[in-house]
Protein backbone atom coordinates (compact mmCIF):
# COMPACT_ATOMS: atom_id res chain seq x y z
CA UNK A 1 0.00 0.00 0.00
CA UNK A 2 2.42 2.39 1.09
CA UNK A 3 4.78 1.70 -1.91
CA UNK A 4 1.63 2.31 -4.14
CA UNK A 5 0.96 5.29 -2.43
CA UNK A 6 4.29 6.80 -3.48
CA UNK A 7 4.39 5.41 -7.00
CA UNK A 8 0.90 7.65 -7.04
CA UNK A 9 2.45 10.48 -5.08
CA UNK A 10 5.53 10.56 -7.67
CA UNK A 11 3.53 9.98 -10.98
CA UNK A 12 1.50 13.23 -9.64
CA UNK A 13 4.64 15.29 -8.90
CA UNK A 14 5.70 14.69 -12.65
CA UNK A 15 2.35 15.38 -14.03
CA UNK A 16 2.59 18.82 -11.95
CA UNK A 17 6.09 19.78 -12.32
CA UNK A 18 5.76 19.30 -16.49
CA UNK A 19 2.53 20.87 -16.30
CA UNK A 20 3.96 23.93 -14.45
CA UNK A 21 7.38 24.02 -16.93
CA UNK A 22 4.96 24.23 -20.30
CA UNK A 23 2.85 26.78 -18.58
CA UNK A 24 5.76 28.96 -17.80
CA UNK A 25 7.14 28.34 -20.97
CA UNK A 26 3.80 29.80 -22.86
CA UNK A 27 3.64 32.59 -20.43
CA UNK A 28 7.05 34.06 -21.56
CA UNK A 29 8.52 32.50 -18.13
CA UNK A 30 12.62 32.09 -18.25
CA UNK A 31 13.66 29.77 -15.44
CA UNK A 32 16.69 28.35 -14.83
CA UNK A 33 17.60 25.83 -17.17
CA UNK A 34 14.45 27.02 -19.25
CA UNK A 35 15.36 28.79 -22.65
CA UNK A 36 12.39 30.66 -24.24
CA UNK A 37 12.52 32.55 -27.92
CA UNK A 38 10.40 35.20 -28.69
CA UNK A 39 9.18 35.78 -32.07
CA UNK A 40 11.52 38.42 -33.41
CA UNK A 41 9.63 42.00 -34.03
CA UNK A 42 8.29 42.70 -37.96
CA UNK A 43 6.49 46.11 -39.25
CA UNK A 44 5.05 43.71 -41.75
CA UNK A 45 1.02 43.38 -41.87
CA UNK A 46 -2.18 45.82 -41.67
CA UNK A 47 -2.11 49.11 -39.63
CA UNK A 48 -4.75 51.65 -38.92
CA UNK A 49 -5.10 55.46 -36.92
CA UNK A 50 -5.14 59.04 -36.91
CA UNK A 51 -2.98 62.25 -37.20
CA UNK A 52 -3.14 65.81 -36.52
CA UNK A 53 -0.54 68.51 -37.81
CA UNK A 54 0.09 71.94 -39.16
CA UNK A 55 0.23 73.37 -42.95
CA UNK A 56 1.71 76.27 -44.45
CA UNK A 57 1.95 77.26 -47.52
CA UNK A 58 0.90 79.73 -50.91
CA UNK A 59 -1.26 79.75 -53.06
CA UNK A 60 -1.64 82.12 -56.36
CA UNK A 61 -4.61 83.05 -58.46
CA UNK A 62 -4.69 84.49 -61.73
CA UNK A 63 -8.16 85.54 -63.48
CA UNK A 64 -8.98 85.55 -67.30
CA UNK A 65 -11.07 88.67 -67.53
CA UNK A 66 -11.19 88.21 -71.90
CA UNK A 67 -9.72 90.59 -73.30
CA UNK A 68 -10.23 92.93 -69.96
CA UNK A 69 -5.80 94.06 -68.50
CA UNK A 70 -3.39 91.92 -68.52
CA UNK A 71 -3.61 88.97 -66.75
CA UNK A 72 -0.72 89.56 -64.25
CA UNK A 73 -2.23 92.66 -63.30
CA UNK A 74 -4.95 91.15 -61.17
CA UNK A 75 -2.90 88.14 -60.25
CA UNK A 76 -2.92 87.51 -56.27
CA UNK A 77 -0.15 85.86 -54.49
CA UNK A 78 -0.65 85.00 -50.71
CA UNK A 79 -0.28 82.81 -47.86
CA UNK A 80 -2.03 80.01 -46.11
CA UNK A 81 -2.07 78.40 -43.11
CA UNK A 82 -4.11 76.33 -40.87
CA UNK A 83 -4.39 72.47 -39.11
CA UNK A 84 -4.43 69.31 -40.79
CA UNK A 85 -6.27 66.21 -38.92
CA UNK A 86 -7.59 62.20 -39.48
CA UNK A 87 -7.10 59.42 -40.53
CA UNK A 88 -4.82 56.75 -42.56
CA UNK A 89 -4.87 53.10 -43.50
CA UNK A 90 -1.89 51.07 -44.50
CA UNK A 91 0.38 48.06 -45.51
CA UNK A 92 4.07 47.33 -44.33
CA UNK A 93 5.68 44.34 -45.55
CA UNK A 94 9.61 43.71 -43.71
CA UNK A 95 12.07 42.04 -45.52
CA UNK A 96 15.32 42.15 -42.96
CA UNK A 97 16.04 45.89 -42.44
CA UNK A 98 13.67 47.02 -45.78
CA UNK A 99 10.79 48.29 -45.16
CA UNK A 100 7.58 49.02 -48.17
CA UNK A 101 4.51 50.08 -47.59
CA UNK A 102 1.38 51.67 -48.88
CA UNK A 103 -0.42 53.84 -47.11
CA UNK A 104 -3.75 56.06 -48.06
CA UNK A 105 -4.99 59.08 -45.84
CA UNK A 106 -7.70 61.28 -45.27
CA UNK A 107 -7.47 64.29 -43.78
CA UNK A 108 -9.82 67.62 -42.75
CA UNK A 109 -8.39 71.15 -43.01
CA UNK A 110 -8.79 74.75 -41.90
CA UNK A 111 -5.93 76.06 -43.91
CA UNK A 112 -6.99 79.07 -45.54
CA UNK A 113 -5.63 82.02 -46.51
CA UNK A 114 -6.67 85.95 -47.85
CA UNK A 115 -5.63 89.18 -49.07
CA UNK A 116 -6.80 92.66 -50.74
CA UNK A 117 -7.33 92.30 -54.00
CA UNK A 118 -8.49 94.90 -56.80
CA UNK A 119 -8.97 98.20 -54.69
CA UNK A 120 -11.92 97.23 -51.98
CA UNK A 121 -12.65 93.54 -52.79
CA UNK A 122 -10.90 90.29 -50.83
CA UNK A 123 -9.62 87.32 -52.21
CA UNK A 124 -9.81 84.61 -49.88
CA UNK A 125 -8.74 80.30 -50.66
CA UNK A 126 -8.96 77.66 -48.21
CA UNK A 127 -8.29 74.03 -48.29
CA UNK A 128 -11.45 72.17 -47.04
CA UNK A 129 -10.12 68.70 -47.48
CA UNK A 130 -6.91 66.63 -48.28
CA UNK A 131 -6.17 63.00 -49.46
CA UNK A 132 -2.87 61.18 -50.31
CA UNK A 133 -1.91 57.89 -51.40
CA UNK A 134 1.47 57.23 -51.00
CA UNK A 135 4.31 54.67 -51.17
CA UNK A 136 6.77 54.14 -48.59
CA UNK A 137 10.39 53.07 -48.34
CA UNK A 138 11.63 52.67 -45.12
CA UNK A 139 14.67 51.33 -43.03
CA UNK A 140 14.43 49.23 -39.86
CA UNK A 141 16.35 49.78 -36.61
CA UNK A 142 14.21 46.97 -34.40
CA UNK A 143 11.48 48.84 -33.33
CA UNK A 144 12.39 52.38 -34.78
CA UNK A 145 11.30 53.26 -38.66
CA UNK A 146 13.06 55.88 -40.86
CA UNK A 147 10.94 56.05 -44.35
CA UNK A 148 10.52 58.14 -46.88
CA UNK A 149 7.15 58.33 -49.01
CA UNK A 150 5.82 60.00 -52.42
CA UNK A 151 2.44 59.50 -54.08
CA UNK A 152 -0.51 61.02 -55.15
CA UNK A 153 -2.63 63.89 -53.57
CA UNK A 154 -6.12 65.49 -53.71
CA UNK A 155 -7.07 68.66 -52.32
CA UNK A 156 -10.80 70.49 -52.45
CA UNK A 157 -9.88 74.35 -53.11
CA UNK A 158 -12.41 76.99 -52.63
CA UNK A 159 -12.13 80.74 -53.48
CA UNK A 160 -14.17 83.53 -52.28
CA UNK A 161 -14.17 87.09 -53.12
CA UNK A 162 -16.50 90.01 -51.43
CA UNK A 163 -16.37 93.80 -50.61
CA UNK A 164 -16.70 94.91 -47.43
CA UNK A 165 -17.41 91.74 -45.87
CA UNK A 166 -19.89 90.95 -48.36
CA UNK A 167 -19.66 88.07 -50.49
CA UNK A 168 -20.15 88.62 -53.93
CA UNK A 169 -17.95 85.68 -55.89
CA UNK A 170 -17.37 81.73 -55.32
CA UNK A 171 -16.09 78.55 -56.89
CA UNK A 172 -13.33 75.89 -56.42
CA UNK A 173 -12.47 72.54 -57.70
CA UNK A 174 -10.85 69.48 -56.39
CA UNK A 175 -7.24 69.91 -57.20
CA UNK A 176 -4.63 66.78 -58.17
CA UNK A 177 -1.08 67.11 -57.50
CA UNK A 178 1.38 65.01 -56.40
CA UNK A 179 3.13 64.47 -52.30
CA UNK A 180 6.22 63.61 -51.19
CA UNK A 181 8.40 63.31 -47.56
CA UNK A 182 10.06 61.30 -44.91
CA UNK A 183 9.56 60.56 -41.35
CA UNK A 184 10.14 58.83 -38.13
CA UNK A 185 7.97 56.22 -36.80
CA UNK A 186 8.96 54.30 -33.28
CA UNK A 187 6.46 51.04 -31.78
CA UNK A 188 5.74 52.06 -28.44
CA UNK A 189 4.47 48.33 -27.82
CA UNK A 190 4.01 45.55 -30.15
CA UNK A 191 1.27 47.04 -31.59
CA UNK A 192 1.18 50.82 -31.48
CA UNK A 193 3.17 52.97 -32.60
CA UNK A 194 3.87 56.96 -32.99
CA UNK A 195 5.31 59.08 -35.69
CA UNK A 196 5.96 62.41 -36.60
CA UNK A 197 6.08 63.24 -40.39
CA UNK A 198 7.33 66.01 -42.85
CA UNK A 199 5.41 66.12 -46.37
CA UNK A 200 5.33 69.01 -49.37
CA UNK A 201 2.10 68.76 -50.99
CA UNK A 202 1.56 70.49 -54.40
CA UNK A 203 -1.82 70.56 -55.67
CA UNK A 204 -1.25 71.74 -58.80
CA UNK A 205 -3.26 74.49 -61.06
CA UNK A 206 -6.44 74.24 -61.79
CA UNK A 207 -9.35 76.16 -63.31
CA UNK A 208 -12.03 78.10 -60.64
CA UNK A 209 -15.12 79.07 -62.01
CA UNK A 210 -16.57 82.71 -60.14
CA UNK A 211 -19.75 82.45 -59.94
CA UNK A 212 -22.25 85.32 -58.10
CA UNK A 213 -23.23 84.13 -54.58
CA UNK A 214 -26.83 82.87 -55.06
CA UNK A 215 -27.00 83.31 -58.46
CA UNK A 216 -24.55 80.90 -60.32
CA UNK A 217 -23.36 80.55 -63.69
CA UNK A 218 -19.32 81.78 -64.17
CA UNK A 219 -18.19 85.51 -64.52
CA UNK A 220 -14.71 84.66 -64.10
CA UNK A 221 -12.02 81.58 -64.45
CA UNK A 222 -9.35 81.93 -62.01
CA UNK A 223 -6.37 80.01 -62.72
CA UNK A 224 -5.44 78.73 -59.04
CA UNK A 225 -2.32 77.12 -57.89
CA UNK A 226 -1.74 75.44 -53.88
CA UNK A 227 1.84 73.99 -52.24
CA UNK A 228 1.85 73.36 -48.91
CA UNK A 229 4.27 72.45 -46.24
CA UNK A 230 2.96 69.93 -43.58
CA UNK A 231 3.83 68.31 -40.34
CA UNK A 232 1.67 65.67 -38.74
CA UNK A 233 1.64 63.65 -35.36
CA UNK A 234 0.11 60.22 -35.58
CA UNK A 235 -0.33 57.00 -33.41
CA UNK A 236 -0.88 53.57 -35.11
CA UNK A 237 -2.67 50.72 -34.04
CA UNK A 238 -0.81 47.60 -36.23
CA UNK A 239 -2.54 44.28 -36.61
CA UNK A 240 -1.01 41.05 -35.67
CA UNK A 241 0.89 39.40 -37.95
């Protein structure tokens, strides 16, 4: 009986003691004789999150009046300024230190700019919206990220002109243009990160058709032209992988 007893009483202290070792060993636990290898870090896989940032920049406007002065007489040439926030959606994919990606944002704007133009009237341009689609480069230091990026970029342009407070003209057009910059992105934990981020965004030229406020219909095409400077903030939330 009492031999029996200890067969039992040993049989249970193995059962325990392996039980214990393969728990500690899927908990991360390093004993002493116990070696455990954690999956080395990748950027690779599917990320998600938002930004917010500033943007300056200028923006010049040149109006066809047909046959009215020269062109360059009524051209305006001002600045603009303003915040930049939301949202972007992405791809990494790690091969040793190389880093590519594709990333796509959205962002909302109050950049906006003004100045006299044409005796008592004021020209005034803001930036309601801003997208980009980009491709990335980057180079891996563990869990630091150096990149650069260039892609596409869409802006919504609007220009206003009144007198005396008093609007009197309007029109704009969604602008394409083309984005490019670097950054600095560091994983705070395996699966968020932050970044700060330098881009120069130039929209382009495009055609604005004046219309009268309430009325419609175009009295004047303003050739219109937007670059911007931005810096952004954002945090990342990345998918496992």
């Amino acid at each position: 009986m009492i031999k029996g007893f200890r067969t039992l009483c040993g049989v249970s202290a193995g059962l325990i003691l392996a039980l214990a070792a393969g728990q500690a060993s899927a908990d991360g636990y390093r004993g002493r004789g116990v070696k455990v290898y954690e999956q080395p870090f990748t950027w690779s896989g599917f990320y998600f999150g938002g930004h917010a940032g500033l943007a300056t920049g200028d923006t010049q406007g040149t109006p066809d009046l047909g046959g009215g002065p020269p062109p360059g007489l009524l051209s305006t040439d001002y600045n603009l300024d303003g915040a930049l926030y939301g949202g972007q959606i992405g791809f990494n994919w790690q091969t040793g230190a190389l880093v590519l990606g594709v990333e796509g944002s959205l962002s909302g704007s109050s950049v906006q700019g003004s100045t006299a133009c044409v005796v008592l009237l004021e020209c005034k341009r803001d930036v309601d919206w801003l997208a980009t689609v980009t491709g990335r480069v980057g180079y891996a230091m563990g869990r630091s990220l150096v990149y650069g990026l260039a892609g596409v970029a869409w802006g919504d342009v609007n220009t206003n002109v009144s007198i005396v407070g008093i609007p009197i003209l309007s029109g704009g057009e969604t602008h394409v243009g083309w984005v490019a910059g670097f950054g600095f992105e560091h994983m705070l934990s395996n699966h968020i990160s932050a970044r700060i981020e330098y881009a120069h965004v130039d929209l382009g030229s495009d055609n604005h058709g004046l219309g009268l406020v309430g009325v419609g219909g175009v009295v004047i095409n303003d050739k219109v032209d937007v670059k911007m400077d931005t810096i952004r903030l954002g945090v990342n939330f990345k998918f496992p992988h």
